[in-house]
Each structure stands twice: as C-alpha cells, then as structure tokens.
PDB file of N, CA and C in Angstrom:
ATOM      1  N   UNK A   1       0.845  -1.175   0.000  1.00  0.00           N
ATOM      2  CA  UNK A   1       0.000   0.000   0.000  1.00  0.00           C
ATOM      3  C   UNK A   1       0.889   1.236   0.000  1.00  0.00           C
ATOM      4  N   UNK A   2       0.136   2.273  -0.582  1.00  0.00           N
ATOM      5  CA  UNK A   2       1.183   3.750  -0.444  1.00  0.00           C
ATOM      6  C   UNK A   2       0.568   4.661   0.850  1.00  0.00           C
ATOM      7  N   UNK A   3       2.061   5.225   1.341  1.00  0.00           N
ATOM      8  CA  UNK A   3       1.956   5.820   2.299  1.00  0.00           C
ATOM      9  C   UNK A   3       2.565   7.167   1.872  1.00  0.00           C
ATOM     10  N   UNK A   4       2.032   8.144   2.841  1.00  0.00           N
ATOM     11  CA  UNK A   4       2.361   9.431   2.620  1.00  0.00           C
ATOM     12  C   UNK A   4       3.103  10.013   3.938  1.00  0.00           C
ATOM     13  N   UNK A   5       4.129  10.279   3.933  1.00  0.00           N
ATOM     14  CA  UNK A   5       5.557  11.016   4.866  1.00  0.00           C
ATOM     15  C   UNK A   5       5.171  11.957   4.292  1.00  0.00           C
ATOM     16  N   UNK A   6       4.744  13.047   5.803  1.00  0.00           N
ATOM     17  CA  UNK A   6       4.765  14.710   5.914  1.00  0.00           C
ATOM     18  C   UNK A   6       5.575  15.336   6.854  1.00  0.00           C
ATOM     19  N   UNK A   7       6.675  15.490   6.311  1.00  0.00           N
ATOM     20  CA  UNK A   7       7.402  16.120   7.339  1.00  0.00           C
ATOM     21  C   UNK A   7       7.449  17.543   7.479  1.00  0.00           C
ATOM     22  N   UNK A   8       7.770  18.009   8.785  1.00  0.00           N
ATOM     23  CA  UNK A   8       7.977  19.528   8.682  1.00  0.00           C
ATOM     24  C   UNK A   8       8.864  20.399   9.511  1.00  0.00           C
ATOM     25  N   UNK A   9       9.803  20.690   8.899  1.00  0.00           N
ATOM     26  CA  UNK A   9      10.678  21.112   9.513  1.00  0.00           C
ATOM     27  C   UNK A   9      10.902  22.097  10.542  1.00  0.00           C
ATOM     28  N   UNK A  10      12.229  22.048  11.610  1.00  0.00           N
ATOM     29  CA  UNK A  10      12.293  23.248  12.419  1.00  0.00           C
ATOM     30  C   UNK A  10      12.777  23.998  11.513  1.00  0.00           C
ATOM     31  N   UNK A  11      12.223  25.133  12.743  1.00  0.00           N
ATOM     32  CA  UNK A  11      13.338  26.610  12.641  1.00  0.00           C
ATOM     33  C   UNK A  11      14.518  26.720  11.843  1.00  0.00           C
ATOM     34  N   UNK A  12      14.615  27.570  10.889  1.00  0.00           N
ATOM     35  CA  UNK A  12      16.181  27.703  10.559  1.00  0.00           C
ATOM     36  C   UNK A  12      16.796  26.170  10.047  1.00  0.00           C
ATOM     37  N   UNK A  13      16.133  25.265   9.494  1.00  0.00           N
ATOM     38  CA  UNK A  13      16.911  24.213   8.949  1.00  0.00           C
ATOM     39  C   UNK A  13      17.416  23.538   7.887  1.00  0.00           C
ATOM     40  N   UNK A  14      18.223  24.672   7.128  1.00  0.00           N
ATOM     41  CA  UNK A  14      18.400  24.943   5.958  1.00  0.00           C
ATOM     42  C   UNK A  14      20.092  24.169   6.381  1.00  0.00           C
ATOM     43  N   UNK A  15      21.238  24.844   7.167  1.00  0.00           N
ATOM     44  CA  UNK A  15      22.226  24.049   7.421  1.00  0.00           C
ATOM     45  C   UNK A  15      22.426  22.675   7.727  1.00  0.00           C
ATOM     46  N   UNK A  16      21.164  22.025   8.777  1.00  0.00           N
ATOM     47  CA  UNK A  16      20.994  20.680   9.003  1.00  0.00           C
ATOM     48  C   UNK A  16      20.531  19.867   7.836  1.00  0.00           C
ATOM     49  N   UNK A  17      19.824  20.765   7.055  1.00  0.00           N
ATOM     50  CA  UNK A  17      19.359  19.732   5.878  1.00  0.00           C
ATOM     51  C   UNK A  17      20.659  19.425   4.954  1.00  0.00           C
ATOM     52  N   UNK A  18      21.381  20.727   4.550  1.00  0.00           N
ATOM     53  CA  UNK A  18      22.617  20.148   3.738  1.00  0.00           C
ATOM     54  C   UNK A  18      23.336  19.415   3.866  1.00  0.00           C
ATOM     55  N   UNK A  19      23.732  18.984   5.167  1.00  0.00           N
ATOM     56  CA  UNK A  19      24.604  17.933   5.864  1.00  0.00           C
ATOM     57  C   UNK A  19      24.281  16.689   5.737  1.00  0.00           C
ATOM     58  N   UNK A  20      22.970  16.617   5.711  1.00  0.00           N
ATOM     59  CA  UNK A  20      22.051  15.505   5.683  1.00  0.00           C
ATOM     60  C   UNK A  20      21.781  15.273   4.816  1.00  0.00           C
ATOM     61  N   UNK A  21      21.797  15.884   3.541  1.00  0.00           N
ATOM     62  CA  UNK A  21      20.907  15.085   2.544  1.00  0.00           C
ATOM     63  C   UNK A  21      22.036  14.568   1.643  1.00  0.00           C
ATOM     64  N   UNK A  22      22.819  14.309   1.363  1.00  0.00           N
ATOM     65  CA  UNK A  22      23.491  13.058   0.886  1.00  0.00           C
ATOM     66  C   UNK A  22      23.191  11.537   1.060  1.00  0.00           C
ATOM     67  N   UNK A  23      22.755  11.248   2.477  1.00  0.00           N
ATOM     68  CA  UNK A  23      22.276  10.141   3.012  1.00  0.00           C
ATOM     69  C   UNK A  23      21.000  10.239   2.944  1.00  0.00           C
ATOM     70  N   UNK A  24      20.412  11.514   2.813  1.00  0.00           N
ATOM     71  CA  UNK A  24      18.278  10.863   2.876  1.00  0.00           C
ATOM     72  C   UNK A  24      18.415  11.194   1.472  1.00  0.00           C
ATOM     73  N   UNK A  25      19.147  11.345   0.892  1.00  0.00           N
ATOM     74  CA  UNK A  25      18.870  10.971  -0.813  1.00  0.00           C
ATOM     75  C   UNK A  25      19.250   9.581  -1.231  1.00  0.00           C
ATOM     76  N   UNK A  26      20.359   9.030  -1.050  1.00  0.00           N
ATOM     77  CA  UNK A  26      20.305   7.532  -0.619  1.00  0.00           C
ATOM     78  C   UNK A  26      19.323   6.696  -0.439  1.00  0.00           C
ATOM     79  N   UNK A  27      19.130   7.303   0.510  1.00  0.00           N
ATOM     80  CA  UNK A  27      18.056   6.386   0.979  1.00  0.00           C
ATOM     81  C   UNK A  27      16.214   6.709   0.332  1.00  0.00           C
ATOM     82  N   UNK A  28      15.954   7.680  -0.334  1.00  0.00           N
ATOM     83  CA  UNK A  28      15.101   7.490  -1.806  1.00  0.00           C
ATOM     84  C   UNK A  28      15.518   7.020  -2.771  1.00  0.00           C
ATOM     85  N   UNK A  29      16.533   7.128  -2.839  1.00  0.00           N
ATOM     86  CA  UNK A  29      17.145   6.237  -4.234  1.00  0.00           C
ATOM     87  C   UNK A  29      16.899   4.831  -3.849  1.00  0.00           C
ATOM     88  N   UNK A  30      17.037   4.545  -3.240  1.00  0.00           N
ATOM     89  CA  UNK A  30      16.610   3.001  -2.795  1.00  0.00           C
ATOM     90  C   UNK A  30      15.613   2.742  -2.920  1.00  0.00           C
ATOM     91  N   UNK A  31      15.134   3.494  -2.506  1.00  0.00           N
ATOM     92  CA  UNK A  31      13.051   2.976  -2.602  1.00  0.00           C
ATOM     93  C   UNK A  31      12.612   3.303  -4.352  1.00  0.00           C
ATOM     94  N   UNK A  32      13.599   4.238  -4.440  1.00  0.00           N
ATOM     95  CA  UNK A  32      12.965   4.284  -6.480  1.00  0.00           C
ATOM     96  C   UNK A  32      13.938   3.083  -6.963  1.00  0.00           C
ATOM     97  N   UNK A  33      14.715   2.639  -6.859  1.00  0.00           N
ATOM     98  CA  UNK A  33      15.373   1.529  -7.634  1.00  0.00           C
ATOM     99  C   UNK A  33      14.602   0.332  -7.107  1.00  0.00           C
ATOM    100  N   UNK A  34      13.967   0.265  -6.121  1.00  0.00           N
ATOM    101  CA  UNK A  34      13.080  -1.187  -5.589  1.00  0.00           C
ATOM    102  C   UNK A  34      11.385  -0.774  -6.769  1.00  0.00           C
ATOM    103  N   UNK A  35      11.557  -0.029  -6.876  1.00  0.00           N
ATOM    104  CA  UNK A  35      10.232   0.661  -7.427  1.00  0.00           C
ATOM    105  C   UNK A  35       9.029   0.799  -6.851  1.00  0.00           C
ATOM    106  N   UNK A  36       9.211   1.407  -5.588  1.00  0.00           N
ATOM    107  CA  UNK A  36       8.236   1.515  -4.580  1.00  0.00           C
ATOM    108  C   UNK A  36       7.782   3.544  -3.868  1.00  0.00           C
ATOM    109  N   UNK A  37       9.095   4.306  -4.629  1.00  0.00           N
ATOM    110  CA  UNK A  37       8.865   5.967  -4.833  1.00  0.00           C
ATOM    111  C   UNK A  37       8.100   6.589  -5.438  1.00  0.00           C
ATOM    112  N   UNK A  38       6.909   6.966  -5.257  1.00  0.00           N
ATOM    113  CA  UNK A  38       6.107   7.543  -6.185  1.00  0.00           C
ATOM    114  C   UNK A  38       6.345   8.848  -6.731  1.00  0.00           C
ATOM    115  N   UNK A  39       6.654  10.070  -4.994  1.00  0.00           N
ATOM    116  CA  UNK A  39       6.882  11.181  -5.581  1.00  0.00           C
ATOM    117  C   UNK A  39       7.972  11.573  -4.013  1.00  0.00           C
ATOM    118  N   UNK A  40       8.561  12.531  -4.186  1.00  0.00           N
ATOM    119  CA  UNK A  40       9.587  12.354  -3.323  1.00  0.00           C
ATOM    120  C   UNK A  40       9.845  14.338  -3.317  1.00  0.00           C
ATOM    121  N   UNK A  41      10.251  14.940  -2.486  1.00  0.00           N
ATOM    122  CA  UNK A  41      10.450  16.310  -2.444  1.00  0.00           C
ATOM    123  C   UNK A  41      10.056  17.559  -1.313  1.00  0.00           C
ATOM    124  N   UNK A  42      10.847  18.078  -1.374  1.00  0.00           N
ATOM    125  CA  UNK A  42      11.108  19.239  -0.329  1.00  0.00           C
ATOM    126  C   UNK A  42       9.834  20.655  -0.509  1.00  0.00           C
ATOM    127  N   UNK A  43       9.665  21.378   0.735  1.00  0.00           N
ATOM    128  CA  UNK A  43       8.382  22.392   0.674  1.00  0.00           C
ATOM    129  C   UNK A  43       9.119  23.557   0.928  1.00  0.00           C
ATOM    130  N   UNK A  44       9.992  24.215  -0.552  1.00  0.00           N
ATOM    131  CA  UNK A  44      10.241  25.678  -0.357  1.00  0.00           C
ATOM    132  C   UNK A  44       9.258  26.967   0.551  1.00  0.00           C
ATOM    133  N   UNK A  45      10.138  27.655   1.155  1.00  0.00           N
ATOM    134  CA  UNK A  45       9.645  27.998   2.380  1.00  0.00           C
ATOM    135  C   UNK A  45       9.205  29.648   1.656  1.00  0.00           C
ATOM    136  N   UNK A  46       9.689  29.714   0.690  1.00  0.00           N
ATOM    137  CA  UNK A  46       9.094  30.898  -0.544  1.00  0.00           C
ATOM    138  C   UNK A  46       8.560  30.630  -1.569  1.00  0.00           C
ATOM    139  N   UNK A  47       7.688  31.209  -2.158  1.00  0.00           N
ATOM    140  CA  UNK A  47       7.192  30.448  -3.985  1.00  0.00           C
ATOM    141  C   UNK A  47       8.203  30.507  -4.968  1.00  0.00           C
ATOM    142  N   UNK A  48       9.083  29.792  -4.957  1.00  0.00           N
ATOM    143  CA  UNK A  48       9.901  29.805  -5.467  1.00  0.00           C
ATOM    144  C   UNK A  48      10.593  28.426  -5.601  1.00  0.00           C
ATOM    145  N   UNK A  49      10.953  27.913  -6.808  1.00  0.00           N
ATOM    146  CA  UNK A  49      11.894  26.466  -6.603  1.00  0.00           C
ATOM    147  C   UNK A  49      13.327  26.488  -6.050  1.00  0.00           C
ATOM    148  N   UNK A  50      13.546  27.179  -6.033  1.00  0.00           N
ATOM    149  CA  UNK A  50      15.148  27.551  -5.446  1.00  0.00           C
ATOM    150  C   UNK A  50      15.169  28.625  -4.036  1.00  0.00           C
ATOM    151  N   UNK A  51      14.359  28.629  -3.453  1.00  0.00           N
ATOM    152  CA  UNK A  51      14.261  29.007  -2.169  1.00  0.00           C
ATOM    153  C   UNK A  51      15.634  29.855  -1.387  1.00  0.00           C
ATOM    154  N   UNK A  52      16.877  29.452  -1.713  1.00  0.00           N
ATOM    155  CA  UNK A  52      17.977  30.775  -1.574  1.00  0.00           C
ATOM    156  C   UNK A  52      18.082  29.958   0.018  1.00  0.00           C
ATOM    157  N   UNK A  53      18.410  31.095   1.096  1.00  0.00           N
ATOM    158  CA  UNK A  53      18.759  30.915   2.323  1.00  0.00           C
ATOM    159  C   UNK A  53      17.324  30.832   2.487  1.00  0.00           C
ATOM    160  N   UNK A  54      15.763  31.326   2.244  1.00  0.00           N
ATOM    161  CA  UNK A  54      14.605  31.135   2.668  1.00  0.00           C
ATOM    162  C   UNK A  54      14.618  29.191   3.135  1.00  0.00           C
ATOM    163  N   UNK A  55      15.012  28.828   2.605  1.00  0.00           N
ATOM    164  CA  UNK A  55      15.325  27.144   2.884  1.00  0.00           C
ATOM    165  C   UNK A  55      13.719  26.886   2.587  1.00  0.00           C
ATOM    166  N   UNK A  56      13.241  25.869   3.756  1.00  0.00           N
ATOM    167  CA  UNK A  56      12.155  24.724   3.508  1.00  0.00           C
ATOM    168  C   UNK A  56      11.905  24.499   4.656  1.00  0.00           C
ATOM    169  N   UNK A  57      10.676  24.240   4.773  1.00  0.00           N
ATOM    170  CA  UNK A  57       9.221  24.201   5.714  1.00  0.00           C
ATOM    171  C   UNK A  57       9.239  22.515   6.100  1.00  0.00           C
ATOM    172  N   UNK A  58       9.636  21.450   4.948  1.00  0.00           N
ATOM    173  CA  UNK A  58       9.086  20.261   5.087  1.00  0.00           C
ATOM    174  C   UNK A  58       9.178  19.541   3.506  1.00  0.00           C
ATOM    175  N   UNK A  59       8.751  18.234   4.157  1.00  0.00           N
ATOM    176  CA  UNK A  59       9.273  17.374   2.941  1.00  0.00           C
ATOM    177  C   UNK A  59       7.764  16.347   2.345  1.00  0.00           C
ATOM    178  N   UNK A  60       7.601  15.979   1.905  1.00  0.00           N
ATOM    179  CA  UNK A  60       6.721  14.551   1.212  1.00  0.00           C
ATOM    180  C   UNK A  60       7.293  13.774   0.613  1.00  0.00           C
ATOM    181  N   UNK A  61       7.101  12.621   0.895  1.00  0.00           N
ATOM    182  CA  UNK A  61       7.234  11.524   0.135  1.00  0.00           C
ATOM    183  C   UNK A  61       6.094  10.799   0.119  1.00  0.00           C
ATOM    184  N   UNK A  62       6.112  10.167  -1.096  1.00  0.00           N
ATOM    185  CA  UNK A  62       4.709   9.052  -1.192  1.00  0.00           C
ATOM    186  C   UNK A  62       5.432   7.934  -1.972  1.00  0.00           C
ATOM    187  N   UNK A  63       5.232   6.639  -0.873  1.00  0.00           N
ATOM    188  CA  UNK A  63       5.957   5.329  -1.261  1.00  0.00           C
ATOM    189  C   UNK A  63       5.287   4.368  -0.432  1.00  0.00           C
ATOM    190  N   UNK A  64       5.470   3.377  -1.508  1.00  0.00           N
ATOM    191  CA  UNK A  64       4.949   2.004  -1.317  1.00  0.00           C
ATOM    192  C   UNK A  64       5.596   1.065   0.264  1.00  0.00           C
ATOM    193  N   UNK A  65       5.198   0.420   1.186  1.00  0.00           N
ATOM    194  CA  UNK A  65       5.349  -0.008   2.155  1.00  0.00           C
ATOM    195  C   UNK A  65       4.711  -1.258   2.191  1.00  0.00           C
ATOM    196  N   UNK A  66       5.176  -2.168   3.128  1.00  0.00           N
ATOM    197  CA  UNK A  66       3.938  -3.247   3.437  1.00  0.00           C
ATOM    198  C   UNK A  66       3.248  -3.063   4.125  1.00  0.00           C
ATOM    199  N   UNK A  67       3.504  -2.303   5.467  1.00  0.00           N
ATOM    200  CA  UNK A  67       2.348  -1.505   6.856  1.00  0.00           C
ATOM    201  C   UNK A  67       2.656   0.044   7.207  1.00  0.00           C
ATOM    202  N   UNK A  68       1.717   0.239   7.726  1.00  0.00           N
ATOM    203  CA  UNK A  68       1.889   1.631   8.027  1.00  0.00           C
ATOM    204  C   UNK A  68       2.969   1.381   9.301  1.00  0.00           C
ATOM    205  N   UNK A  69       2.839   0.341   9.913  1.00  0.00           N
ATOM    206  CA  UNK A  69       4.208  -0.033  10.720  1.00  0.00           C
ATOM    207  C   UNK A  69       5.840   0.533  10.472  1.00  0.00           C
ATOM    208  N   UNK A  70       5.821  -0.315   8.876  1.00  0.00           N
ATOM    209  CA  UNK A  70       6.683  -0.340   8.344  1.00  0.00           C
ATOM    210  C   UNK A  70       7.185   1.036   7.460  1.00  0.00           C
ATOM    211  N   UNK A  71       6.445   1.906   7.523  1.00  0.00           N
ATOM    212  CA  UNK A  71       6.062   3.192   6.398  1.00  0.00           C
ATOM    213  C   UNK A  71       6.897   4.178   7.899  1.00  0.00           C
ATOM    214  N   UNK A  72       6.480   4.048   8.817  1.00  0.00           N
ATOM    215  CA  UNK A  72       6.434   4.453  10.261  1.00  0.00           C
ATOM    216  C   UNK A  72       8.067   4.341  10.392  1.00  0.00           C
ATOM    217  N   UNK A  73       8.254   3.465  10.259  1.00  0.00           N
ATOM    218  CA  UNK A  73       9.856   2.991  10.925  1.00  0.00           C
ATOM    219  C   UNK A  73      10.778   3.459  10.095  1.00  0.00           C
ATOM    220  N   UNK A  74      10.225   3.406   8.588  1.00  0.00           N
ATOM    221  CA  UNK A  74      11.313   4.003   7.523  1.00  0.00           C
ATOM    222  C   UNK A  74      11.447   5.415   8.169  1.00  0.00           C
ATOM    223  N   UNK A  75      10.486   6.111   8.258  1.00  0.00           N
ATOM    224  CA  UNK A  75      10.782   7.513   8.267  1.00  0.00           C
ATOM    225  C   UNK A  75      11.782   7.685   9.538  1.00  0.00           C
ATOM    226  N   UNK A  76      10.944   7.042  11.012  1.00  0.00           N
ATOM    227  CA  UNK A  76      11.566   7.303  11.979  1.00  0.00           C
ATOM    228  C   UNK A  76      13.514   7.318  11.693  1.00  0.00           C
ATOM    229  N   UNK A  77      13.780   6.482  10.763  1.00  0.00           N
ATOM    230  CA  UNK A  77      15.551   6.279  10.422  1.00  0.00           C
ATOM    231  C   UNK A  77      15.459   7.458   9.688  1.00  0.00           C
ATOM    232  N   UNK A  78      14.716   8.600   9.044  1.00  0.00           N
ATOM    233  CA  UNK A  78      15.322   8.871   7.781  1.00  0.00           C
ATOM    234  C   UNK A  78      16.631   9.922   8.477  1.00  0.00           C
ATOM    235  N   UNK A  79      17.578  10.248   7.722  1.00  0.00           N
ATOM    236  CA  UNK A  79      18.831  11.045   8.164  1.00  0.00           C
ATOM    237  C   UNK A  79      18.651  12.345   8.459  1.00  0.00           C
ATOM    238  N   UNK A  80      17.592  12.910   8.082  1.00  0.00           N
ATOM    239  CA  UNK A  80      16.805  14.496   8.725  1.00  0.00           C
ATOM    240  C   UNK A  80      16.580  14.296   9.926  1.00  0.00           C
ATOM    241  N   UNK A  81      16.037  13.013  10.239  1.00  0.00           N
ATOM    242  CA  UNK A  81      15.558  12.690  11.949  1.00  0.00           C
ATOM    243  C   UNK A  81      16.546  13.067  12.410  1.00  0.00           C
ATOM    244  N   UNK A  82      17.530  12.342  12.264  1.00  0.00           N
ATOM    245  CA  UNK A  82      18.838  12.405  13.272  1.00  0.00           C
ATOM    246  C   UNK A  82      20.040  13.263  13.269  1.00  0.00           C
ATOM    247  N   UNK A  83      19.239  13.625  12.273  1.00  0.00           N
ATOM    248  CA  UNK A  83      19.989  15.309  12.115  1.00  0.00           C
ATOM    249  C   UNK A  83      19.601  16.687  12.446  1.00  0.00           C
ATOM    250  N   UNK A  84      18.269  17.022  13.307  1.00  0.00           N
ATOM    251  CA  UNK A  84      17.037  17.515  13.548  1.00  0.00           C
ATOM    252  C   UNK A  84      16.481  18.565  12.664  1.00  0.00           C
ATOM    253  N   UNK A  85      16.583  17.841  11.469  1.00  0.00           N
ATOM    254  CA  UNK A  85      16.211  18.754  10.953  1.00  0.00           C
ATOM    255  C   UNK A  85      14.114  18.817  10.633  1.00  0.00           C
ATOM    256  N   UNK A  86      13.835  18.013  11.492  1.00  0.00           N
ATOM    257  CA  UNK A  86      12.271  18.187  11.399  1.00  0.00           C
ATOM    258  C   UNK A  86      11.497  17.542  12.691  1.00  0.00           C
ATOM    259  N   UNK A  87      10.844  18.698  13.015  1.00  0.00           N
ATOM    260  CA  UNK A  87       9.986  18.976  14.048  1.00  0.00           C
ATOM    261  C   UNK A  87       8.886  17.923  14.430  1.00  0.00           C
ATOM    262  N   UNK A  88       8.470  17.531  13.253  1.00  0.00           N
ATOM    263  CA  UNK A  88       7.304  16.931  13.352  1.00  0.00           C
ATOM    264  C   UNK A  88       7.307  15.994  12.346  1.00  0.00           C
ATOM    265  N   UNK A  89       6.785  14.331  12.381  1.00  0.00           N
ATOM    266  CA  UNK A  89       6.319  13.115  10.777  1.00  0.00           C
ATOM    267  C   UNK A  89       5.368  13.257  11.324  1.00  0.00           C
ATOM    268  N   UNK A  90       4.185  13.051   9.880  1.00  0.00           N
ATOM    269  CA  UNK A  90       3.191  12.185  10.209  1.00  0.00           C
ATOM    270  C   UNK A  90       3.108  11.238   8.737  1.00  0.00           C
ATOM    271  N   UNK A  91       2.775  10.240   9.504  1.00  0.00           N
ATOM    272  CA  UNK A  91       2.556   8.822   8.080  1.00  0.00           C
ATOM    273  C   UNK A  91       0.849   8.519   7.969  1.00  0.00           C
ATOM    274  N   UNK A  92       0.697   8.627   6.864  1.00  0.00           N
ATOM    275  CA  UNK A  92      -1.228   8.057   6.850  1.00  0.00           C
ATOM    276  C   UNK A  92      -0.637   7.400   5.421  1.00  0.00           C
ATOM    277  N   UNK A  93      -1.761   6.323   5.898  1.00  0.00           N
ATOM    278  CA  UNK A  93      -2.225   5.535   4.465  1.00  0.00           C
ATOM    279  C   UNK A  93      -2.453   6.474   3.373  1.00  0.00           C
ATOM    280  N   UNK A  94      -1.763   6.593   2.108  1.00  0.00           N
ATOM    281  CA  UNK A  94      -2.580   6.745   0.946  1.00  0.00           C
ATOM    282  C   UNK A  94      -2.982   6.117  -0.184  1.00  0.00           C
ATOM    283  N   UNK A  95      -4.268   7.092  -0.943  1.00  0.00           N
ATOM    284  CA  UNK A  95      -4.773   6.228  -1.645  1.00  0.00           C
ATOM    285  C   UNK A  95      -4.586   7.027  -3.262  1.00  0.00           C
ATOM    286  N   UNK A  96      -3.769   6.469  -4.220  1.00  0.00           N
ATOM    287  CA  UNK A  96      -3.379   7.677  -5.111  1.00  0.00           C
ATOM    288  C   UNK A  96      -4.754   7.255  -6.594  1.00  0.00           C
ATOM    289  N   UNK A  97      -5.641   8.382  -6.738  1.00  0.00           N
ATOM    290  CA  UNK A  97      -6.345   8.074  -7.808  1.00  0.00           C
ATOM    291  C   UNK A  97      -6.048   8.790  -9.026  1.00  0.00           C
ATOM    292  N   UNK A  98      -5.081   9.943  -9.057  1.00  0.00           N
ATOM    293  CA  UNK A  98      -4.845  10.310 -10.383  1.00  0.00           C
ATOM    294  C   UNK A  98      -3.663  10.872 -10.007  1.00  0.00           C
ATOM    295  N   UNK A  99      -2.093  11.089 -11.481  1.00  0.00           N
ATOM    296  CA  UNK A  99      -2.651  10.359 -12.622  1.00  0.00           C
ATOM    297  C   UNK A  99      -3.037   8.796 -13.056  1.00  0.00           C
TER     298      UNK A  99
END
C-alpha cells in the first residue's frame, strides 16, 4: 500500500538539511530503484523552486510499504531525523487516484 511522509521542519533548517541530505537521498534512491517511490520532495519555504537561504518548511514523500508499521519505521531512520532537521512526521495511508 502507499503511504504518505509529511514532514515539517524546524526553525532555521536549511544548514541541518545540507549535511544531511546526501544520506536521505540515498536512501530514496533506494526505494525508487526497488520501485516503490512515487513522488519524493522538499516544501520551499518561498514560492519559489530555489528558495535561496529562505530554505524549507518540510518534505513529502509518497511510497509504497507493506504496513503503516513499516512506512512508520522508515521515516523514523530517515537522516533528517537524526539530524534535527524536522519537528514533526506524520505517516497516513494513501490512496493515489490520479494520474
């Protein structure tokens, strides 16, 4: 089933994310080479795709899991966790009807 990772970042976590994302890109690359990544990406914290020092609010991913258990536990590892760069997950079941 697909699950949806909403993350959202602290304060100011534009330095923690750079450090970090070498390894939580890794570790989507994994889930798109298993073929289980649907859509994967960061929530510029300006309207803008390149956000500058404004950095990012939060992340989504939507990927395939066997339980929301298991959807749960991925995130809890992801390398933002342990890098603090986010405040808050939440995981819910999703259900994707278009495209």
């Amino acid at each position: 089933m697909l699950y949806a990772i909403i993350s959202q970042d602290v304060e100011d976590s534009l330095e923690r994310r750079q450090s970090a994302r070498p390894a939580h890109l890794e570790r989507l690359q994994a889930l798109q080479d298993a073929g289980r990544l649907v859509l994967a990406g960061p929530c510029p914290a300006v309207d803008a795709p390149d956000p500058g020092p404004a950095g990012f609010t939060g992340s989504l991913v939507v990927a395939e899991f066997d339980s929301l258990e298991a959807a749960r536990a991925w995130a809890d590892e992801d390398p933002y966790m342990a890098a603090g760069v986010y405040a808050q997950v939440t995981v819910k079941p999703f259900k994707k009807v278009f495209p």
